[in-house]
Protein backbone atom coordinates (compact mmCIF):
# COMPACT_ATOMS: atom_id res chain seq x y z
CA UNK A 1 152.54 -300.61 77.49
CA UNK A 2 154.38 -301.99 80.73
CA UNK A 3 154.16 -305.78 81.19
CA UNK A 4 151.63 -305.21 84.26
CA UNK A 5 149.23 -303.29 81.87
CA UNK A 6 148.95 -305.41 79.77
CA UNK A 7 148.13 -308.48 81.59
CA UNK A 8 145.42 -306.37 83.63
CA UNK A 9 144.25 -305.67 80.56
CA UNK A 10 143.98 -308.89 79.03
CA UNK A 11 142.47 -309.90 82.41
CA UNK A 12 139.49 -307.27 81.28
CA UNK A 13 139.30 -309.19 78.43
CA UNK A 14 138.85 -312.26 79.32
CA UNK A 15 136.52 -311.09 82.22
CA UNK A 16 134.14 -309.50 79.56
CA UNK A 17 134.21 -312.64 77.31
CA UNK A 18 133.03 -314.43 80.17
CA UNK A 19 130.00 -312.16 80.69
CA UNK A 20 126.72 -313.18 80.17
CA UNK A 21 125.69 -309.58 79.30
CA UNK A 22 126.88 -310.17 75.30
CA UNK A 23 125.68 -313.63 75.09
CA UNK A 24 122.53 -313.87 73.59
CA UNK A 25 120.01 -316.86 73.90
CA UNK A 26 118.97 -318.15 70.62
CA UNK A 27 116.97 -320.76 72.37
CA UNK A 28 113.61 -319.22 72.18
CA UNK A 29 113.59 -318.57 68.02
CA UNK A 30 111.72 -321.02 65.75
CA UNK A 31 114.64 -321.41 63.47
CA UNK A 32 118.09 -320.42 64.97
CA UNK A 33 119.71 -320.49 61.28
CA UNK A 34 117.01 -317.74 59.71
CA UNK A 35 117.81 -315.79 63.55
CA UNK A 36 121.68 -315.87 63.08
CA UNK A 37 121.43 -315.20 59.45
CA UNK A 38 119.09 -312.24 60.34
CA UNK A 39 121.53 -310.85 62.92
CA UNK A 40 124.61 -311.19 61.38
CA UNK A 41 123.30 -308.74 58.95
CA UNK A 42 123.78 -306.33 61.91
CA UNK A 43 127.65 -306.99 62.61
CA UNK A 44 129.17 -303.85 62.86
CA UNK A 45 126.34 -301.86 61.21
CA UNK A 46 124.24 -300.93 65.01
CA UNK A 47 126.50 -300.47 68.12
CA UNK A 48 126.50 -302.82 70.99
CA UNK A 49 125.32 -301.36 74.71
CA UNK A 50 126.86 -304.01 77.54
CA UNK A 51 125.54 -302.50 80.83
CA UNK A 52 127.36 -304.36 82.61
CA UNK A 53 130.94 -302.91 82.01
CA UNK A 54 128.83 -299.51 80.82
CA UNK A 55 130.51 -299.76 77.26
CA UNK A 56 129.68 -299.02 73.46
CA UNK A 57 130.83 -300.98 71.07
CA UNK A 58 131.22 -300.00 67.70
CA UNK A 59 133.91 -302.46 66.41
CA UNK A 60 133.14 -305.89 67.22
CA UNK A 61 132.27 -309.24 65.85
CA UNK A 62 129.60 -311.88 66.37
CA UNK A 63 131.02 -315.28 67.47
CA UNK A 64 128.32 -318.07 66.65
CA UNK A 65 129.25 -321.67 68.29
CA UNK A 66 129.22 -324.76 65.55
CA UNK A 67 127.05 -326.72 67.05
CA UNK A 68 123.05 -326.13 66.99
CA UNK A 69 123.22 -324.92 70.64
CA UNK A 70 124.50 -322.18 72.50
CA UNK A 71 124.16 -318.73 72.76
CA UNK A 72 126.07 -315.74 69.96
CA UNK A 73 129.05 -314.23 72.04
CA UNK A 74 129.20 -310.75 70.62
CA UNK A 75 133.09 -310.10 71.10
CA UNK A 76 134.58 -306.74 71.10
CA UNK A 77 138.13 -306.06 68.92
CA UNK A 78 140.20 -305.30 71.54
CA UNK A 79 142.73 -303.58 69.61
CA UNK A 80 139.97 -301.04 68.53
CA UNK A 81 140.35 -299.29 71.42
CA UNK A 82 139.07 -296.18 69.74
CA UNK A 83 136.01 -297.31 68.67
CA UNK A 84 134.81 -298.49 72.22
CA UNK A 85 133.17 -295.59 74.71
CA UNK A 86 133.56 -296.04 78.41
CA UNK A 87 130.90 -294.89 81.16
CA UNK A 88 128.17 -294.96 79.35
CA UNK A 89 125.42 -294.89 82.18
CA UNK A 90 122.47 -297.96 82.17
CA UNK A 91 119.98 -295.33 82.10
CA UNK A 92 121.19 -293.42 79.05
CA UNK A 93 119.45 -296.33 77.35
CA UNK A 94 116.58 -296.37 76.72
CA UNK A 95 113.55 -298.65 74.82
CA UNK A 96 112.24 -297.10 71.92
CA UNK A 97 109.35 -299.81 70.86
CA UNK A 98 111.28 -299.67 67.41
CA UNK A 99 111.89 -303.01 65.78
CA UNK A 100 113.83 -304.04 62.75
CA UNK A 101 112.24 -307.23 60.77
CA UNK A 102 112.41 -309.21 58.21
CA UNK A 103 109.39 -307.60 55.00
CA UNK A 104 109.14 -311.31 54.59
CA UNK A 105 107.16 -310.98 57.51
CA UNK A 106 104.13 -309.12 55.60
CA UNK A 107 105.15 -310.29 52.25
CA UNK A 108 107.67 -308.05 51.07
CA UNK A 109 111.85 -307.95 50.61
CA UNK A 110 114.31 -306.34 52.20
CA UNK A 111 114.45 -305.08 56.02
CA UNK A 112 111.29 -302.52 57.64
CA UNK A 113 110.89 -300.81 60.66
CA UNK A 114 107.83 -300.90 62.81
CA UNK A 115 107.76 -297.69 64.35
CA UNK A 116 105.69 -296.69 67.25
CA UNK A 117 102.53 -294.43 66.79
CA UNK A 118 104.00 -290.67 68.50
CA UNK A 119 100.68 -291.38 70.77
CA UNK A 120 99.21 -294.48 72.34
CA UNK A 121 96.30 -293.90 70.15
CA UNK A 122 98.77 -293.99 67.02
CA UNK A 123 98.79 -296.99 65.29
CA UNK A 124 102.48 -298.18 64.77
CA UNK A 125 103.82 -298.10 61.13
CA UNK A 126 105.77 -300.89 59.16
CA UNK A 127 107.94 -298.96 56.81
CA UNK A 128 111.11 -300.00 54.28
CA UNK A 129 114.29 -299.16 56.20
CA UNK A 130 115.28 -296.49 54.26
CA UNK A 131 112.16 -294.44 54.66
CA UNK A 132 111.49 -295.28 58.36
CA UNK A 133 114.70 -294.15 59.16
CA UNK A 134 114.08 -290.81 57.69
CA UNK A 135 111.04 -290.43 59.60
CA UNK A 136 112.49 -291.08 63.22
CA UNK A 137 115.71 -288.96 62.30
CA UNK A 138 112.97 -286.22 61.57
CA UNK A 139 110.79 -287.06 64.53
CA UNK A 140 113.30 -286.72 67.09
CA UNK A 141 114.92 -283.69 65.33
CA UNK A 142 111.76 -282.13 65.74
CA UNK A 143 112.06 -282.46 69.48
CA UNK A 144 115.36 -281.50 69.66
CA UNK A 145 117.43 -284.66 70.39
CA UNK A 146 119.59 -287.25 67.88
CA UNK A 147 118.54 -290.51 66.96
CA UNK A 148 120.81 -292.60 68.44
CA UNK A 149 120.05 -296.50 67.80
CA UNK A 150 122.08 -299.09 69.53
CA UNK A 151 121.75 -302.82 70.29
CA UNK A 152 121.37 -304.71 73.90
CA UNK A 153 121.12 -308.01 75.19
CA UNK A 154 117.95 -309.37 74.32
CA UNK A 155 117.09 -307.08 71.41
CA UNK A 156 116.95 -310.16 69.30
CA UNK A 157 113.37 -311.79 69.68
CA UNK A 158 110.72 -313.80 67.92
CA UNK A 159 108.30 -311.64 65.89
CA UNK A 160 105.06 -312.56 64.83
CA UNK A 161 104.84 -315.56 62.00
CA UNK A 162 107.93 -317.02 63.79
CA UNK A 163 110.49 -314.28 62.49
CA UNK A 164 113.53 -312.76 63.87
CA UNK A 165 113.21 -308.84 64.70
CA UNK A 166 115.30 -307.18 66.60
CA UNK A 167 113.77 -304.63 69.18
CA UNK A 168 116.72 -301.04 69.14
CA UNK A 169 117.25 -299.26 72.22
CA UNK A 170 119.03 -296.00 71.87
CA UNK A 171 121.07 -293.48 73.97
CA UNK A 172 119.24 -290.73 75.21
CA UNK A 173 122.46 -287.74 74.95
CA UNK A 174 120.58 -286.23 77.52
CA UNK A 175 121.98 -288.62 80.33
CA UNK A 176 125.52 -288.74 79.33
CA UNK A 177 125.89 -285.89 81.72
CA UNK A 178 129.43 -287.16 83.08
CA UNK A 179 131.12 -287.69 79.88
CA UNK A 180 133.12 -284.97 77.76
CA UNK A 181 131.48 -283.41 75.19
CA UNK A 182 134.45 -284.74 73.13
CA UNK A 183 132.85 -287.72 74.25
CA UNK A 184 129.04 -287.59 73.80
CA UNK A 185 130.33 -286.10 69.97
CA UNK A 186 131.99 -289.39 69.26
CA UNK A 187 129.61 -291.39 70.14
CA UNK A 188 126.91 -289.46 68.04
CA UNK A 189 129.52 -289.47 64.86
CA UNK A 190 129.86 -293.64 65.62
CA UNK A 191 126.48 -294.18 65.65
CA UNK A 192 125.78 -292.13 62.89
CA UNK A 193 128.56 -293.59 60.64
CA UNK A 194 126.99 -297.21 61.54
CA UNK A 195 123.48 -295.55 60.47
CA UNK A 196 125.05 -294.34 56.98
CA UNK A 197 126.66 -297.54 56.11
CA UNK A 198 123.01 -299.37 57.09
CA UNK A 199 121.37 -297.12 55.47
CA UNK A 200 123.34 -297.65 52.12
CA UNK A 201 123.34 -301.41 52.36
CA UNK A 202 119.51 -302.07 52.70
């Protein structure tokens, strides 16, 4: 890589660790240790959406500052250039209502998913990872897209009872209509290699 390359590249770097868009403010969770704790079990298991640079991360780690302030800088390995995806469009991503939480929350172990009725007149389910994620691979397979979860800035919030959740977003294949189809297929086999490795931890 010629010397000017690499020091606008490094510039990139820098410039992104300097963005707001991957810092996420802990300030407004009851306990920060049970919220970092929570998300950490999420490094490297969900992608990472910045819309600001309109990447994907799929290799990167969570940077949490010593002291009991501060936000968690979620930085990218930059030598994984592979595993990032460039222009990824803001509105490929979309909210899905789907949030990850703790079972403490309703007196069980392990993580659940509260899943969105398929109607507004649907009450929402809380289901054990495992099976929840079954049911919205299924439920989007049935309408003909890919479940594509993926993380944001400010997808970690309070949930009821003072717990962590975290809230997924996911990218709707759909709207990636500039990118390669070598590209959209990488993406899905990231995501879904994040997905299998979740899946098998919890």
């Amino acid at each position: 890589m010629p010397a000017d390359t690499a020091a606008y590249a490094q510039a990139r770097w820098d410039e992104l660790e300097r963005q707001s868009d991957l810092d996420w403010d802990l300030d407004a969770i009851t306990d920060r240790r049970e919220a970092v704790a929570f998300l950490q079990r999420f490094e490297n298991r969900l992608c990472i959406y910045s819309s600001y640079v309109e990447k994907l991360y799929s290799n990167y780690s969570f940077v949490v500052p010593e002291n009991e302030e501060g936000s968690i800088t979620i930085l990218p390995d930059e030598q994984a250039w592979h595993d990032t995806f460039n222009d990824v469009p803001a509105d490929a991503v979309e909210p899905t209502g789907i949030h990850i939480l703790p079972g403490e929350t309703m007196g069980y172990t392990g993580l659940y998913l509260k899943i969105p009725g398929e109607h507004k007149l649907v009450a929402s389910k809380e289901l054990p990872f495992q099976e929840g994620l079954k049911l919205l691979i299924q439920r989007y397979q049935a309408k003909g897209e890919t479940f594509l979860p993926v993380l944001i800035k400010g997808d970690l919030r309070e949930y009821e009872a003072r717990m962590p959740s975290l809230h997924l977003h996911r990218i709707n294949p759909a709207k990636l209509g500039n990118s390669s189809k070598l590209s959209v297929d990488a993406i899905n086999g990231a995501i879904a290699d994040h997905l299998i490795a979740l899946f098998r931890q919890h």
